[in-house]
C-alpha atoms as a PDB file:
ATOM      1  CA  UNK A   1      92.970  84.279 107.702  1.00  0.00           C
ATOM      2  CA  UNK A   2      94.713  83.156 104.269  1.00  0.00           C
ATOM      3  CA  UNK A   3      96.878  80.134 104.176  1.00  0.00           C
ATOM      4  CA  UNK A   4     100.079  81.365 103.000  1.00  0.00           C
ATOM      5  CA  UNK A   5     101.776  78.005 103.403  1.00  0.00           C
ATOM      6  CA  UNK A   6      99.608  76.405 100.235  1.00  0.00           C
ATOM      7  CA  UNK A   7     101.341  75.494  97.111  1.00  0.00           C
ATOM      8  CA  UNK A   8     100.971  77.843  94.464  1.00  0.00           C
ATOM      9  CA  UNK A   9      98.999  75.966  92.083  1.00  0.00           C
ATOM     10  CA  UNK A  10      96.787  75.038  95.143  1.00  0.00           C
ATOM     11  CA  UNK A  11      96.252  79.022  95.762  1.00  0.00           C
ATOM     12  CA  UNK A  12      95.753  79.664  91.976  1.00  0.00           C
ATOM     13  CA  UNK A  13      92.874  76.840  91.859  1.00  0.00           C
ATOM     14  CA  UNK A  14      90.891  78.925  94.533  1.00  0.00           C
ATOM     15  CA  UNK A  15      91.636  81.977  93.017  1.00  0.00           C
ATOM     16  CA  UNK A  16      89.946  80.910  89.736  1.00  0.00           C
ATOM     17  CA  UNK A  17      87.144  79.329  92.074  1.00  0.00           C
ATOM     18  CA  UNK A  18      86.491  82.586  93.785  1.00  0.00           C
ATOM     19  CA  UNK A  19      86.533  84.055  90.622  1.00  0.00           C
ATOM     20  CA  UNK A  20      83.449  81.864  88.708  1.00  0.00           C
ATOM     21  CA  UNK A  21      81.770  81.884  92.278  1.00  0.00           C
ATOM     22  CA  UNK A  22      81.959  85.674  91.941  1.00  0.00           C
ATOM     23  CA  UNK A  23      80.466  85.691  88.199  1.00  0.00           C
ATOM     24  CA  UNK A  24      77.221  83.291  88.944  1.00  0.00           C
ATOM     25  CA  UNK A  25      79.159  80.256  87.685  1.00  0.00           C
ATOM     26  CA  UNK A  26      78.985  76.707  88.764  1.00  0.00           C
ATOM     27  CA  UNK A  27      82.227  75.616  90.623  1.00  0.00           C
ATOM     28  CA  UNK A  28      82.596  72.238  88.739  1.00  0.00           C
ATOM     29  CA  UNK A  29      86.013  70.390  89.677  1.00  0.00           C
ATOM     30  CA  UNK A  30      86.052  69.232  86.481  1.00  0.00           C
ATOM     31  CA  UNK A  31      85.852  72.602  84.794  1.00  0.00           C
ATOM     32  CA  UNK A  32      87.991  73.580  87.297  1.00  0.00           C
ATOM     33  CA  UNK A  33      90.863  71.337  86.873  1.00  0.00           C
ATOM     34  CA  UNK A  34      90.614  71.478  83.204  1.00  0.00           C
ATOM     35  CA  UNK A  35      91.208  75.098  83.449  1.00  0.00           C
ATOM     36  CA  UNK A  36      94.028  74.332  85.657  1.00  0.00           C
ATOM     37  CA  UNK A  37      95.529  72.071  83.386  1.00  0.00           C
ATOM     38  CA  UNK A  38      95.530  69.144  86.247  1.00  0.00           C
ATOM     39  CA  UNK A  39      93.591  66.455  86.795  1.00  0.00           C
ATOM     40  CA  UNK A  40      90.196  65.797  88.606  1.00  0.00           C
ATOM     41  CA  UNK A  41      92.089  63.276  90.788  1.00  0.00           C
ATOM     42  CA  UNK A  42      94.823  65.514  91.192  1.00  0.00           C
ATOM     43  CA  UNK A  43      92.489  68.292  92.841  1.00  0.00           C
ATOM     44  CA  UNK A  44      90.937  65.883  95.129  1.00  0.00           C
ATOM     45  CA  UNK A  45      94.288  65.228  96.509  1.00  0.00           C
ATOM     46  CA  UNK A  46      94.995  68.880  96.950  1.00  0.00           C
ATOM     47  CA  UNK A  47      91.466  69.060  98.929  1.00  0.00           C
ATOM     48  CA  UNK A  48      89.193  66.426 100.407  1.00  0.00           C
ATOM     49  CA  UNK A  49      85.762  67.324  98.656  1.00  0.00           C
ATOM     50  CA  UNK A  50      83.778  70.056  96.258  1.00  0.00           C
ATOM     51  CA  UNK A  51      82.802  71.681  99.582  1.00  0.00           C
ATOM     52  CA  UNK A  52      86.303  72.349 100.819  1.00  0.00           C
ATOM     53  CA  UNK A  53      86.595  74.054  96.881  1.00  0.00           C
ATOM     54  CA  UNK A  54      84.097  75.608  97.418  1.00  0.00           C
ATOM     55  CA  UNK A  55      84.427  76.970 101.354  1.00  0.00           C
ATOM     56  CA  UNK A  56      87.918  78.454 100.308  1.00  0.00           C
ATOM     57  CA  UNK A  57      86.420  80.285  97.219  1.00  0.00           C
ATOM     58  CA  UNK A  58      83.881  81.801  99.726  1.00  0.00           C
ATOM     59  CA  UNK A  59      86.382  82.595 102.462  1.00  0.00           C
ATOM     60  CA  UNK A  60      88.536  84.554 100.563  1.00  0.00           C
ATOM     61  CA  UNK A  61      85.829  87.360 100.145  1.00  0.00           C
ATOM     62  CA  UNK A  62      84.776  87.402 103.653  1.00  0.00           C
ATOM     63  CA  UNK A  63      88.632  87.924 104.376  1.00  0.00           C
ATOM     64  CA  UNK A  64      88.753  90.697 101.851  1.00  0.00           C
ATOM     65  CA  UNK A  65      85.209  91.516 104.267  1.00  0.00           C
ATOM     66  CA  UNK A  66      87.022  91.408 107.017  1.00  0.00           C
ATOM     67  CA  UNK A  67      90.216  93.481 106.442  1.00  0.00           C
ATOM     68  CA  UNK A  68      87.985  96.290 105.222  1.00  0.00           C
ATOM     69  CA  UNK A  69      85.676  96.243 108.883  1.00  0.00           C
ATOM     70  CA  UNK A  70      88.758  95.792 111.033  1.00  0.00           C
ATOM     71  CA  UNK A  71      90.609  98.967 109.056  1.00  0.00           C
ATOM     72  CA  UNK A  72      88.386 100.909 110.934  1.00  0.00           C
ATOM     73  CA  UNK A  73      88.678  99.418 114.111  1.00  0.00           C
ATOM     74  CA  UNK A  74      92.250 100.522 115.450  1.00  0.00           C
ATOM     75  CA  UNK A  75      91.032  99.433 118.849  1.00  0.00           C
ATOM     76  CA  UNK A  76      90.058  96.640 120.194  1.00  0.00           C
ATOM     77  CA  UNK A  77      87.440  96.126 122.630  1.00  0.00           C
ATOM     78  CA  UNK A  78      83.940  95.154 123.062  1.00  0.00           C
ATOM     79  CA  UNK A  79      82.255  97.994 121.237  1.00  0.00           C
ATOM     80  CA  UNK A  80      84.550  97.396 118.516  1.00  0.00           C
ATOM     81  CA  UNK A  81      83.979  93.943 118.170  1.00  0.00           C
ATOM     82  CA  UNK A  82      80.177  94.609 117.828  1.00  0.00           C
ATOM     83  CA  UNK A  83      80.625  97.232 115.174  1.00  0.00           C
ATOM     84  CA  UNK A  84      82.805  94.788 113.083  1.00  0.00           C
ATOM     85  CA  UNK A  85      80.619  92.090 113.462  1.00  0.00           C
ATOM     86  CA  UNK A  86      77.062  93.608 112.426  1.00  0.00           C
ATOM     87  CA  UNK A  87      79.445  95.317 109.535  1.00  0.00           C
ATOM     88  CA  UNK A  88      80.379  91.984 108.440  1.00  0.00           C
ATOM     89  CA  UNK A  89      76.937  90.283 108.509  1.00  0.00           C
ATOM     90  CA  UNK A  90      75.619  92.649 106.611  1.00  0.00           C
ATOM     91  CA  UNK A  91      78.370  92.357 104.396  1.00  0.00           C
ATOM     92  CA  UNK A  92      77.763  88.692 104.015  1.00  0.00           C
ATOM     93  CA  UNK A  93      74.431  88.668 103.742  1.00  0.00           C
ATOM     94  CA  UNK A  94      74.591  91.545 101.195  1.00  0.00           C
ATOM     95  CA  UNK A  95      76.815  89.765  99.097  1.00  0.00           C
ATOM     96  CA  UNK A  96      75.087  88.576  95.614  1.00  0.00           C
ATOM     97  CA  UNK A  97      76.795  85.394  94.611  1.00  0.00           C
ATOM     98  CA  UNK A  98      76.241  84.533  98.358  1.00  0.00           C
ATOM     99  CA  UNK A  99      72.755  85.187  97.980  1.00  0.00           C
ATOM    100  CA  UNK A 100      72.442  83.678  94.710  1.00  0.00           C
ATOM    101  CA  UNK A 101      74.299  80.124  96.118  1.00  0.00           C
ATOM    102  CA  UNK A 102      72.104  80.223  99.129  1.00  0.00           C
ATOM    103  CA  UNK A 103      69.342  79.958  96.508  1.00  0.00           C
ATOM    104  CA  UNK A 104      70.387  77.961  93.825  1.00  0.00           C
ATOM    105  CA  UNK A 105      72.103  75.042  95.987  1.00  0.00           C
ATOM    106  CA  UNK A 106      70.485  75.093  99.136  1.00  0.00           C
ATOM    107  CA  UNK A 107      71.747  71.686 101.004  1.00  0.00           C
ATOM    108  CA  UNK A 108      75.257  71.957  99.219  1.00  0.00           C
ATOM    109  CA  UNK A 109      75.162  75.826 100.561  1.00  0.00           C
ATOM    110  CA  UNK A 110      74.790  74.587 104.063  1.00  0.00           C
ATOM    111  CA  UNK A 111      77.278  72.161 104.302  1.00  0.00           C
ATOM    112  CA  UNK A 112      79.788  74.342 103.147  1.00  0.00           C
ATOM    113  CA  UNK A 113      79.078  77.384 105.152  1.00  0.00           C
ATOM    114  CA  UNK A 114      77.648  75.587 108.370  1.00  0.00           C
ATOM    115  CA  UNK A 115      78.931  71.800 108.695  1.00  0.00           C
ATOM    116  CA  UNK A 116      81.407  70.467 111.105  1.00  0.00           C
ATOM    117  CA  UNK A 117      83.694  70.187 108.399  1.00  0.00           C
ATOM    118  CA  UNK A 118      82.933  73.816 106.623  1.00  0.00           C
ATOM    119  CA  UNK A 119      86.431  75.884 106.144  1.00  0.00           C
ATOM    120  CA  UNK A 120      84.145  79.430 106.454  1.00  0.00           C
ATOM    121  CA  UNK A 121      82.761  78.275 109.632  1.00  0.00           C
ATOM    122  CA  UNK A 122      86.193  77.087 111.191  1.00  0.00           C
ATOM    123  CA  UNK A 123      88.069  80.555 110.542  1.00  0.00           C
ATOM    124  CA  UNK A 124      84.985  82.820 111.224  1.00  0.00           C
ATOM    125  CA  UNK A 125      84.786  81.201 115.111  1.00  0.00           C
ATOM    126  CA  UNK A 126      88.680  81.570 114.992  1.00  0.00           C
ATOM    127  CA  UNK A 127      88.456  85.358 113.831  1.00  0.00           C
ATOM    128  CA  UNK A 128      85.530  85.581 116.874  1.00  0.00           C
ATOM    129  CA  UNK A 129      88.234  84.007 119.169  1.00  0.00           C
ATOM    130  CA  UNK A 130      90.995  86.726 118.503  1.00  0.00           C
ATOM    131  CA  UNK A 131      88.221  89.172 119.355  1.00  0.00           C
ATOM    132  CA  UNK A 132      87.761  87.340 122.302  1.00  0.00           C
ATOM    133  CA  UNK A 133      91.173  87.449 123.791  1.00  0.00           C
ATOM    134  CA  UNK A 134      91.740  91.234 122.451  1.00  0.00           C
ATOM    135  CA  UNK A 135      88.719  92.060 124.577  1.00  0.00           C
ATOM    136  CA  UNK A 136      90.372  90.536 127.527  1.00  0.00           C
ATOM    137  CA  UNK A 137      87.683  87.544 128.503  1.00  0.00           C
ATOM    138  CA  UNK A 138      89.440  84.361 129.802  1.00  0.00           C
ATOM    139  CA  UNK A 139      90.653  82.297 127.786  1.00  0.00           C
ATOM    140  CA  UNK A 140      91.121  79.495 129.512  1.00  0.00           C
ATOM    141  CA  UNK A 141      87.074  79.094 130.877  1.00  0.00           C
ATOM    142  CA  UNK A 142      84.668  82.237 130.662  1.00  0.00           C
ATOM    143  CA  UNK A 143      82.331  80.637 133.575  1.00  0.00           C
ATOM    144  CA  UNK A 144      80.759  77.627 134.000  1.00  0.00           C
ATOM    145  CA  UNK A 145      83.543  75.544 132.141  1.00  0.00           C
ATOM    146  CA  UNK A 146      82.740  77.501 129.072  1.00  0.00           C
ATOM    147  CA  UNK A 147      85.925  78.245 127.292  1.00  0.00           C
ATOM    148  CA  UNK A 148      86.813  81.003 124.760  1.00  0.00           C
ATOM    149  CA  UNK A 149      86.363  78.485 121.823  1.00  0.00           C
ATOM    150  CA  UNK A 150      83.215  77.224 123.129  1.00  0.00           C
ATOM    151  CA  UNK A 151      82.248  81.085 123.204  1.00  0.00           C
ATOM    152  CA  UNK A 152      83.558  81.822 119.691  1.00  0.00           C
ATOM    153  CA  UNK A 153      81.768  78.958 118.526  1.00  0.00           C
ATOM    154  CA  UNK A 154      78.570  80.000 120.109  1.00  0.00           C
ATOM    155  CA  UNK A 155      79.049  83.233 118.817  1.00  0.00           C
ATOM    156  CA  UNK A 156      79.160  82.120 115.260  1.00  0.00           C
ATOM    157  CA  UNK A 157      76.292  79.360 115.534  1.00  0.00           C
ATOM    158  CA  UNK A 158      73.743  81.805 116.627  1.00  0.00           C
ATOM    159  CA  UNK A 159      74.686  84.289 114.392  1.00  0.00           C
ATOM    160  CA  UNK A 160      74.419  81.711 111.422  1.00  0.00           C
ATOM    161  CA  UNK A 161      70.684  80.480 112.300  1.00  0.00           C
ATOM    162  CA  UNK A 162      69.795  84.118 111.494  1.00  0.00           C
ATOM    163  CA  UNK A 163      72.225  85.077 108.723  1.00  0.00           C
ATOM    164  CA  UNK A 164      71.260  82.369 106.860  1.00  0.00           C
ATOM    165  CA  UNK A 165      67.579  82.112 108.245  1.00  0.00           C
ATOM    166  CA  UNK A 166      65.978  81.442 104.625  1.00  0.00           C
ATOM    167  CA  UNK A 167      68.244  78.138 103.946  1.00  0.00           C
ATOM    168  CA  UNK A 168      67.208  76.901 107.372  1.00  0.00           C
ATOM    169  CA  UNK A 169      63.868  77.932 107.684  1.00  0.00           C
ATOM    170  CA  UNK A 170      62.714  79.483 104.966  1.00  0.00           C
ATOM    171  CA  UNK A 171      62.739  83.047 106.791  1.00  0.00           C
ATOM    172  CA  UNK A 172      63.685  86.197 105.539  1.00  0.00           C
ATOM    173  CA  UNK A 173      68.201  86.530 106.571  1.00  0.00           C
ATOM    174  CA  UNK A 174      67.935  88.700 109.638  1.00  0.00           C
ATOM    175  CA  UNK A 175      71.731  90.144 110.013  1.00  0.00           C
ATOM    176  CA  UNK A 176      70.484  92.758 112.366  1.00  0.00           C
ATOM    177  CA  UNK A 177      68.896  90.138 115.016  1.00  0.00           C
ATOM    178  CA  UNK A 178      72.381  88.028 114.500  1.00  0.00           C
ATOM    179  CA  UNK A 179      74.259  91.077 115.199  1.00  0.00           C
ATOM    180  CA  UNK A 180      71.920  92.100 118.400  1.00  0.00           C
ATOM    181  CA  UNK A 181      71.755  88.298 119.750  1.00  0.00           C
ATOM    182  CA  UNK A 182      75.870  88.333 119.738  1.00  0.00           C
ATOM    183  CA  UNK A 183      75.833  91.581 121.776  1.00  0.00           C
ATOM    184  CA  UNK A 184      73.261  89.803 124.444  1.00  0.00           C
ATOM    185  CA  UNK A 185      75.192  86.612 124.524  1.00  0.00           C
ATOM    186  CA  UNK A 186      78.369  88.827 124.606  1.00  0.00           C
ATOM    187  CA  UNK A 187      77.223  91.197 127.674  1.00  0.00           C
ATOM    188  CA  UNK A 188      76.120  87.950 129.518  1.00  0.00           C
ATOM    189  CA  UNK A 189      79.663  86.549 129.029  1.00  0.00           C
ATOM    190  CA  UNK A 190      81.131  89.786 130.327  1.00  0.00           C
ATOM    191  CA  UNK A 191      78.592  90.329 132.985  1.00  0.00           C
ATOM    192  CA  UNK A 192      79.174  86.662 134.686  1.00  0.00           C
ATOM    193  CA  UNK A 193      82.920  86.370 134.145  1.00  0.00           C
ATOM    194  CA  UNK A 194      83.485  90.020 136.031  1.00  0.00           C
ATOM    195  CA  UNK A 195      81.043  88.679 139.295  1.00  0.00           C
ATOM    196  CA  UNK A 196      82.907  85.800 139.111  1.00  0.00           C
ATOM    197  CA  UNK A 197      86.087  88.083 139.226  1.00  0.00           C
ATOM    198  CA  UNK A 198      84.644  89.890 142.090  1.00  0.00           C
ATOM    199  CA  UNK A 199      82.872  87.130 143.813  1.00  0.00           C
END
């Protein structure tokens, strides 16, 4: 989940971003490498843009998020997953400085939670992925050519356009339709791959 292998002034820069994200305060690189006592150019080497900043400020407390669901998950199946996953949107969406960015900086929130390039995004469809392979679904195609990544990433997509519902659409965040829709897309998976099994 973390990235152990980062320099330690790398992991002390997102520390103190996770910290002024936590307290309502603008992540400014700037700021931010001021308070370091490093340059601005000097961050953008460590990381390619605000958003990656950002991202890993963000994903450290949906790790935290996620250690505390899985703690009370000792096993691993299906139901399990479910459980951990509705915990964690709720979790997420529950989260005030989430809330409050998903406000304040709409378009920036996006990209940094939902682009191609968004570090949250990446490691939530790889945390869906170990699910996936604890809960025994192929992992090399679940049917149809659709592989365990493509699933994971499905997974996480369709939860998104409901978890962060006002941002894209200006609806109230619906974590309990996310969490349903994954179970529905989830028994479907199941459903097909075992007649395929059978078939």
């Amino acid at each position: 989940m973390s990235h152990p292998d980062r320099p330690a002034n790398h992991i002390a820069l997102i520390r103190r971003a996770a910290d002024w994200f936590r307290e309502g305060r603008r992540v400014d690189i700037g700021q931010l490498a001021t308070d370091q006592g490093v340059g601005r150019a000097t961050v953008y080497r460590w990381f390619d843009s605000r958003e990656q900043v950002v991202g890993e400020a963000i994903w450290l407390g949906i790790a935290q998020a996620i250690a505390r669901v899985e703690a009370d998950e000792p096993i691993r199946d299906r139901a399990a997953f479910l459980r951990a996953f509705s915990r964690l949107a709720y979790e997420v969406r529950g989260y005030p400085p989430l809330a409050r960015f998903a406000s304040d900086e709409p378009e920036f929130a996006m990209r940094v939670l939902q682009s191609g390039s968004s570090v949250v995004q990446e490691r939530l469809i790889s945390w869906v992925a170990g699910w996936l392979d604890a809960i025994d679904l192929p992992r090399s195609g679940v049917v149809h050519g659709v592989s365990r990544g493509d699933l994971a990433y499905a997974i996480v997509r369709l939860a998104e356009s409901f978890l962060w519902s006002d941002m894209i659409i200006g609806s109230a965040p619906q974590p309990d339709t996310a969490a349903s829709m994954v179970e529905l897309l989830l028994r479907g998976a199941e459903t097909t791959a075992q007649s395929g099994r059978s078939g």
